[in-house]
Protein backbone atom coordinates (compact mmCIF):
# COMPACT_ATOMS: atom_id res chain seq x y z
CA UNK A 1 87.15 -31.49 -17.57
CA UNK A 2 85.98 -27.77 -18.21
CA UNK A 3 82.54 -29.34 -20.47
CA UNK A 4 81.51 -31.65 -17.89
CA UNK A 5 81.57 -29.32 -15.34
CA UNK A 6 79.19 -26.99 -17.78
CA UNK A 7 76.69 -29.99 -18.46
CA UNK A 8 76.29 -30.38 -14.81
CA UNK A 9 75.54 -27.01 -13.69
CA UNK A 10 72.64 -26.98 -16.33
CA UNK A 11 71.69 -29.96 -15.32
CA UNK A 12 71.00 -28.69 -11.80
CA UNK A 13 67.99 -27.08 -12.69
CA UNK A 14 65.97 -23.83 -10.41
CA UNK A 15 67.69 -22.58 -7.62
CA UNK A 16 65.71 -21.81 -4.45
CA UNK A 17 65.97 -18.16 -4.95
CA UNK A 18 64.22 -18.51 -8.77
CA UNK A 19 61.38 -20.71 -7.70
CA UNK A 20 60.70 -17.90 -4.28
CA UNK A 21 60.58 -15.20 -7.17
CA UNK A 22 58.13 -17.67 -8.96
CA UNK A 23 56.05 -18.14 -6.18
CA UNK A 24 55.62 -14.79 -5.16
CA UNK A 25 54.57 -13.57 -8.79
CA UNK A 26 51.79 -16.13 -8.69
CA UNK A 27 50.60 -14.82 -5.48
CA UNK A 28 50.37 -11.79 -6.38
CA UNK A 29 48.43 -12.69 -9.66
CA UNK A 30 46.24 -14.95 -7.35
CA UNK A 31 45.72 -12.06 -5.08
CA UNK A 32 44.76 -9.72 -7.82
CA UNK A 33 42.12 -12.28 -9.83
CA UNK A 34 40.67 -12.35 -6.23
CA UNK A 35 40.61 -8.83 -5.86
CA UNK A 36 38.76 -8.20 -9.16
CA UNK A 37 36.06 -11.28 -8.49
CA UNK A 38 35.32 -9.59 -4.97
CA UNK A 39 34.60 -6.19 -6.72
CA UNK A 40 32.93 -7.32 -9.11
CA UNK A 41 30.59 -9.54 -6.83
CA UNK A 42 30.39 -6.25 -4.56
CA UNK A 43 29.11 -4.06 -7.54
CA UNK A 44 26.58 -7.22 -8.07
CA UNK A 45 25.19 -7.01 -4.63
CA UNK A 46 25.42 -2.99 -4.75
CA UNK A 47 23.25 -2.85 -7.87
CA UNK A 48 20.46 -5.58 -5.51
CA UNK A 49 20.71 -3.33 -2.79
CA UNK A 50 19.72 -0.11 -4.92
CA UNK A 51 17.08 -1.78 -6.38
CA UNK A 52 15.45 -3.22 -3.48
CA UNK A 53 15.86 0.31 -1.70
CA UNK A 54 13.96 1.77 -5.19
CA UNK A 55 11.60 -0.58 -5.63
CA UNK A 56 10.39 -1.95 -2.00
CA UNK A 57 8.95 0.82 -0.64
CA UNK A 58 8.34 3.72 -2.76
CA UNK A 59 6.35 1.27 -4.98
CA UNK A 60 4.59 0.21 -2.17
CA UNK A 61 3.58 3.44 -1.20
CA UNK A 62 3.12 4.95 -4.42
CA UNK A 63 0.00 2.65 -5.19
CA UNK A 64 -1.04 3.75 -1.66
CA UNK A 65 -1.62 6.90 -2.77
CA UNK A 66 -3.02 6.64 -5.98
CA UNK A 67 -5.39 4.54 -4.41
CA UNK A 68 -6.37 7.40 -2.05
CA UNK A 69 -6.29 10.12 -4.92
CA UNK A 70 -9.66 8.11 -6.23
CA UNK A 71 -11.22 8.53 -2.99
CA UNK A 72 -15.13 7.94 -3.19
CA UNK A 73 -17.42 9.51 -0.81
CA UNK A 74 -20.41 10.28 -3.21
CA UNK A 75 -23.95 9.18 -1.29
CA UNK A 76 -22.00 7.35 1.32
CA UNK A 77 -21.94 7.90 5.12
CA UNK A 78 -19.05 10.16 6.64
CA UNK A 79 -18.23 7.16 9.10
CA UNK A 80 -17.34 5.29 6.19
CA UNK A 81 -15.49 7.72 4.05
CA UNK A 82 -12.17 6.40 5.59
CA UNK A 83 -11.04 3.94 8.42
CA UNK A 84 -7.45 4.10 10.28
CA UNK A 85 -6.89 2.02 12.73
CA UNK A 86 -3.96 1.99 15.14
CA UNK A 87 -3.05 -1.71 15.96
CA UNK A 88 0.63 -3.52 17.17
CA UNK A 89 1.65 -6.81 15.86
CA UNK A 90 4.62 -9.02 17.38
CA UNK A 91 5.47 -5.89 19.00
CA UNK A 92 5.51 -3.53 15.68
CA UNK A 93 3.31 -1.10 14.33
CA UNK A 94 0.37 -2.63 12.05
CA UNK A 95 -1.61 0.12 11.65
CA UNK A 96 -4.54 -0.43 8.81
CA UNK A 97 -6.28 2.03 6.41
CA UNK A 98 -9.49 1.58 4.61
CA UNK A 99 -11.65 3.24 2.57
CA UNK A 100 -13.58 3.20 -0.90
CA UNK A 101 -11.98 4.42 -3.95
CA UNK A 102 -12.28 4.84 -7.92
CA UNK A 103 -9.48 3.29 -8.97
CA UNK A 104 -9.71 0.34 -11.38
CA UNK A 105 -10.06 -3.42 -9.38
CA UNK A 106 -6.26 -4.95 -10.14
CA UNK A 107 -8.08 -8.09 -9.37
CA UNK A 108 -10.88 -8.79 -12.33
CA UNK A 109 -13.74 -11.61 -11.55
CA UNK A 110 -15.49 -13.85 -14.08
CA UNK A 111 -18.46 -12.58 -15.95
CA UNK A 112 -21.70 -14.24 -14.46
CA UNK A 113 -22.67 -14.54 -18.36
CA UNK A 114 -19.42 -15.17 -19.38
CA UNK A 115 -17.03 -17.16 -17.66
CA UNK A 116 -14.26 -16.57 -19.91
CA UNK A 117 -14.56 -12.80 -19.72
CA UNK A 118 -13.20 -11.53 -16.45
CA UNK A 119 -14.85 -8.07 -14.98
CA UNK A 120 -13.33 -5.19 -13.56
CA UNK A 121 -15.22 -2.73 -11.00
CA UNK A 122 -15.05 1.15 -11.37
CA UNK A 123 -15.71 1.09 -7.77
CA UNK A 124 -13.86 -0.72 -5.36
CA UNK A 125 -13.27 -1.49 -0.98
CA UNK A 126 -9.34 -1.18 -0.94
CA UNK A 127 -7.12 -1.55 2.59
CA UNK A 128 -3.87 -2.09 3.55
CA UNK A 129 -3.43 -4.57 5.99
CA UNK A 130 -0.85 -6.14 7.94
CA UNK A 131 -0.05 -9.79 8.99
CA UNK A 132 2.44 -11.88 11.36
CA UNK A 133 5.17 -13.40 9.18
CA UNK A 134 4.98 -17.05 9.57
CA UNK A 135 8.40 -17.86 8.84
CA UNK A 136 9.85 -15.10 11.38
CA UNK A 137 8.60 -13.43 14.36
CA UNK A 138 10.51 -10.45 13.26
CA UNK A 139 9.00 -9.28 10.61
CA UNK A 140 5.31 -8.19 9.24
CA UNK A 141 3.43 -9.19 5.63
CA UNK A 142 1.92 -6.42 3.77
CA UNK A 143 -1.50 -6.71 1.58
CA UNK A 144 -3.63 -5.31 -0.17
CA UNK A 145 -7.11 -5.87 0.08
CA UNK A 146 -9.61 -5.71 -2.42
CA UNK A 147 -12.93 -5.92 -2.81
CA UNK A 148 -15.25 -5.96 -5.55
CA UNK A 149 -17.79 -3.21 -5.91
CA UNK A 150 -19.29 -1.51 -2.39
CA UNK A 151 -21.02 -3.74 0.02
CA UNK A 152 -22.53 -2.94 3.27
CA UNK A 153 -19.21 -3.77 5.10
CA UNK A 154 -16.75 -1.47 3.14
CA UNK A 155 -13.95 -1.87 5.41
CA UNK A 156 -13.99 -5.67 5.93
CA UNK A 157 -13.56 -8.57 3.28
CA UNK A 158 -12.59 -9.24 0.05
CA UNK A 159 -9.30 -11.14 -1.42
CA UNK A 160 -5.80 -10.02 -0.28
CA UNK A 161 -2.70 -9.38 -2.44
CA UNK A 162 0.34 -9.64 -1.05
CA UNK A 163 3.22 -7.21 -1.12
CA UNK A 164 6.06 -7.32 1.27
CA UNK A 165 7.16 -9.66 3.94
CA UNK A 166 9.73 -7.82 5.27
CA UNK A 167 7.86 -5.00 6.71
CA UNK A 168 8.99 -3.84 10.05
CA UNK A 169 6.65 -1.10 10.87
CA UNK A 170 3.73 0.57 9.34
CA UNK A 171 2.69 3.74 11.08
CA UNK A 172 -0.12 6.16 10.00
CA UNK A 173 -0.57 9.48 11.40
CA UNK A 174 -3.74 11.48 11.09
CA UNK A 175 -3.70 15.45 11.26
CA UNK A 176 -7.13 16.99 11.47
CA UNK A 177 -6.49 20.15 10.47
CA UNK A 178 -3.20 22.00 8.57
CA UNK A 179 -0.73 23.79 10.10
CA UNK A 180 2.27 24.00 12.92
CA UNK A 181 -0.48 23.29 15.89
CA UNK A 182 -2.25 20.41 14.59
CA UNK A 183 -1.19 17.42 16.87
CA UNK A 184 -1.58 13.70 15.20
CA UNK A 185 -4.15 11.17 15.99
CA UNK A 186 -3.67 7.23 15.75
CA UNK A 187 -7.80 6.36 14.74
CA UNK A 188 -10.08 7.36 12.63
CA UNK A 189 -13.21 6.42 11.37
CA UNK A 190 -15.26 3.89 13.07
CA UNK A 191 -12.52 2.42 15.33
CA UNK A 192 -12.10 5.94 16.65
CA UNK A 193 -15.16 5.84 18.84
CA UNK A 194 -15.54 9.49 18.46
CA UNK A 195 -17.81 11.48 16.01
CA UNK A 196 -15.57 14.27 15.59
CA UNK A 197 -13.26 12.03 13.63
CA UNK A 198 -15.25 10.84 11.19
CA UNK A 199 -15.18 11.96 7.37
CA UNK A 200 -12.44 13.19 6.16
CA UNK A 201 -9.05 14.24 8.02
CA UNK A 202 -6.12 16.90 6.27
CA UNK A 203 -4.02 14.91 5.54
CA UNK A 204 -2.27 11.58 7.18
CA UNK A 205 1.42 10.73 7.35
CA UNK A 206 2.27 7.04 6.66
CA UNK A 207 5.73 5.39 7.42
CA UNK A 208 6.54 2.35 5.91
CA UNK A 209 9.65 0.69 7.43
CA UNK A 210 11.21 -2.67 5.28
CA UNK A 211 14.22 -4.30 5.86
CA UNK A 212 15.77 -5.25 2.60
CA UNK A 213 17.66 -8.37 1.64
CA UNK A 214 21.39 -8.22 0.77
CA UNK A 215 23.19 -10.59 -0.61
CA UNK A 216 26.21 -10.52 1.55
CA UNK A 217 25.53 -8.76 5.38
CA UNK A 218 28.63 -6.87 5.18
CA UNK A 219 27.68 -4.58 2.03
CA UNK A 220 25.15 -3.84 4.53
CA UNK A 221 27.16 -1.96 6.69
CA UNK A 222 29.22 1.54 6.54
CA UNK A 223 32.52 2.66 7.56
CA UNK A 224 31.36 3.53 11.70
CA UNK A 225 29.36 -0.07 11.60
CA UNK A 226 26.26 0.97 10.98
CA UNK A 227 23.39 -1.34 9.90
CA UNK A 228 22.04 0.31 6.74
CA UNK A 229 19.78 -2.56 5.90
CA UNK A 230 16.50 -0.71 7.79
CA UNK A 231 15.06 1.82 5.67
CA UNK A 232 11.95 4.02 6.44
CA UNK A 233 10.14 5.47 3.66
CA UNK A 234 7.44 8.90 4.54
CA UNK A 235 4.90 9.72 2.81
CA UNK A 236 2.34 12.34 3.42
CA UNK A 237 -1.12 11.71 1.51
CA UNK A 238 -3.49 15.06 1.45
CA UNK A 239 -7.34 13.99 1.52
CA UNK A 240 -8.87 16.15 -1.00
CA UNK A 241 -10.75 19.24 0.48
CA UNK A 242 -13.66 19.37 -2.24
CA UNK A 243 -14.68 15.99 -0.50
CA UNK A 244 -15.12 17.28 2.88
CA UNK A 245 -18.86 17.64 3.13
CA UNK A 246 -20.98 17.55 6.49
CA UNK A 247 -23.90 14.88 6.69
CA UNK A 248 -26.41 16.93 5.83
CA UNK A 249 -24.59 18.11 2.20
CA UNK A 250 -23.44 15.21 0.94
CA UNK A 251 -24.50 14.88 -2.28
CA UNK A 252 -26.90 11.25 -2.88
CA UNK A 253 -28.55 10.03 -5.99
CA UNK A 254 -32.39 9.30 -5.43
CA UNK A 255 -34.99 8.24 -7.84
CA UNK A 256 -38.26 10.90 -8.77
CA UNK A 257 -41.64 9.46 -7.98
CA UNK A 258 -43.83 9.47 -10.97
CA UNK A 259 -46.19 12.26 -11.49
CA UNK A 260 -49.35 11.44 -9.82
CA UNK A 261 -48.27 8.20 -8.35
CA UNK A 262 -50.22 6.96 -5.33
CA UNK A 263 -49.19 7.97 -2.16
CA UNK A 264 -46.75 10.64 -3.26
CA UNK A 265 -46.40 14.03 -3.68
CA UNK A 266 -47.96 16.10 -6.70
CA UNK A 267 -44.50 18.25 -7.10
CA UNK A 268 -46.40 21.29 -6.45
CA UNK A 269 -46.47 21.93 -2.78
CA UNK A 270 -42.36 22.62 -1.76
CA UNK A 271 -43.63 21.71 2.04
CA UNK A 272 -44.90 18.97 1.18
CA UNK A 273 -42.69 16.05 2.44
CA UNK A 274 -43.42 13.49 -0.46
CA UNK A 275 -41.80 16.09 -2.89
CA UNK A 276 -38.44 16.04 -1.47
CA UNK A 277 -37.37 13.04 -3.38
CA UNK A 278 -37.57 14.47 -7.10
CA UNK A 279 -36.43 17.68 -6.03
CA UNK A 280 -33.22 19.11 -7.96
CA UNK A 281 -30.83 21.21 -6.64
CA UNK A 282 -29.34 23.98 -8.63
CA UNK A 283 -26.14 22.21 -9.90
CA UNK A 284 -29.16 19.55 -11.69
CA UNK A 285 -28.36 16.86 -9.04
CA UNK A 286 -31.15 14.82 -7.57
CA UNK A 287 -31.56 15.15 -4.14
CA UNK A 288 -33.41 14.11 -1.27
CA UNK A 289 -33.72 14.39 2.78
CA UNK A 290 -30.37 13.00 4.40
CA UNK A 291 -31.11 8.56 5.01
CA UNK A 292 -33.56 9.06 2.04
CA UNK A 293 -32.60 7.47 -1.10
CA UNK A 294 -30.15 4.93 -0.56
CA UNK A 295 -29.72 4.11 -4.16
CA UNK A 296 -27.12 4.56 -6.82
CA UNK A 297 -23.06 4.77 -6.32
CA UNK A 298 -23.37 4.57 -2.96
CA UNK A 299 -24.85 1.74 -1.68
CA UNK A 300 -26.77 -0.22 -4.75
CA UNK A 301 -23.37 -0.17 -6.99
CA UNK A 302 -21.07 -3.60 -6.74
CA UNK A 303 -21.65 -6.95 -5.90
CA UNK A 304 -23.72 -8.61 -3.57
CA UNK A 305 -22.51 -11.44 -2.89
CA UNK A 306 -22.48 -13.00 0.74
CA UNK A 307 -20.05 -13.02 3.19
CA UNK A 308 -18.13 -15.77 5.27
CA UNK A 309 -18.03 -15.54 8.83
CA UNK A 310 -14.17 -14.13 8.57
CA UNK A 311 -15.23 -11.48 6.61
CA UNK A 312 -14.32 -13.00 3.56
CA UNK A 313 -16.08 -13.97 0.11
């Protein structure tokens, strides 16, 4: 009687209290393996984050200004030296800088000669310019444009690289002069309309304002609810000072008549008109009247090519 009442009672099998403990240790293992996937996809989305805050705009804004450090205002007009522009788009700043600069052409054309063999310009029409997003009203595409060589429209065509389309602002602030007192413009350059602000300014203060694009909203967001996804980036670019000259001194290449030559000068009369154009100044630099001599970096150097009607090539 005693052994059958043993071989029941194992064959009963869990009580309710054993499979509750069971149940409850696999929750919390569940629980845990969750825990562990959502940090780890956190630290994921943290390490996107970072790099789109490092990457976006200080990249953005550090070709900006290399671009600008190769400034080129040798035998070139003041009112062409550099062009800001203040302009809105959808409601958001869209401001637009132009100018011509040294820096090596990122985008190469094909030899005439030589198809195969693509050509790079030591002398390039560079702007940043902004766009409407097509795909949403709320934000603004960034570009750079580029144009090969100088043409007699330095601050209009050329082919257009794109950087950003999450821009929501791009600001530029011009400062005439240094110091405490010096109040901001928006224009400069031709759009300006006034020849005071032509040539070069003191510097210019450019914010660049992207929204980045996290992978989950809520990493997006601190402790008080803040939205953390809006970053503006300032930079302040100097213009350099040893390329401030007034009309009249800016140096310009010019070509020396031949000795003799018909209709010119004999080079020994310094009042005599037709001599200005092989004079020399005492750094060695050919010189000539200001609107003489139109040759050289200036104007001659780059391509020639025609333009559309849009401005383009």
């Amino acid at each position: 009687m005693r052994r059958h009442r043993k071989t029941h009672a194992s064959a009963a099998g869990f009580t309710l209290v054993e499979v509750l403990i069971a149940a409850l240790i696999m929750g919390m293992m569940f629980m845990s393996i969750s825990k562990l996937m959502q940090s780890a996809r956190q630290t994921r989305d943290t390490i996107h984050n970072f790099q789109e805050t490092q990457l976006a705009g200080p990249a953005i804004l550090e070709m900006l200004s290399v671009d600008v450090a190769g400034l080129f205002t040798f035998n070139r007009e003041r009112q062409f030296w550099v062009g800001i522009t203040d302009r809105t788009v959808n409601g958001l700043d869209a401001d637009r800088i132009d100018f011509v600069t040294t820096s090596d052409s990122l985008l190469a054309i094909s030899d005439l000669g030589d198809e195969d063999r693509p050509v790079r310009a030591d002398y390039n029409e560079v702007g940043y310019v902004l766009r409407p997003n097509p795909d949403n009203d709320e934000f603004l595409e960034l570009y750079r444009r580029e144009d090969y060589g100088i043409d007699e429209e330095p601050m209009r065509g050329g082919e257009y690289t794109f950087l950003s389309n999450q821009v929501k602002g791009f600001n530029i602030e011009v400062y005439e002069e240094d110091g405490p007192d010096s109040d901001p413009v928006d224009d400069w350059g031709p759009s300006a309309g006034d020849p005071e602000r032509v040539g070069l300014p003191a510097f210019a203060k450019i914010t660049l304002t992207i929204e980045l694009k996290p992978r989950i909203d809520r990493e997006s967001m601190d402790r008080t609810g803040r939205d953390r996804r809006t970053i503006d980036y300032v930079r302040y670019v100097r213009f350099p000072e040893r390329l401030r000259f007034e009309e009249e001194a800016i140096p310009r290449l010019t070509i020396p008549n031949a000795p003799g030559a018909a209709g010119q000068g004999d080079g020994t009369d310094p009042d005599d008109p037709a001599n200005d154009a092989g004079n020399l100044d005492p750094s060695g630099v050919l010189t000539g009247r200001a609107g003489g001599g139109r040759g050289g970096a200036g104007a001659g150097a780059g391509s020639t090519r025609p333009k559309n009607a849009d401005g383009g090539r």
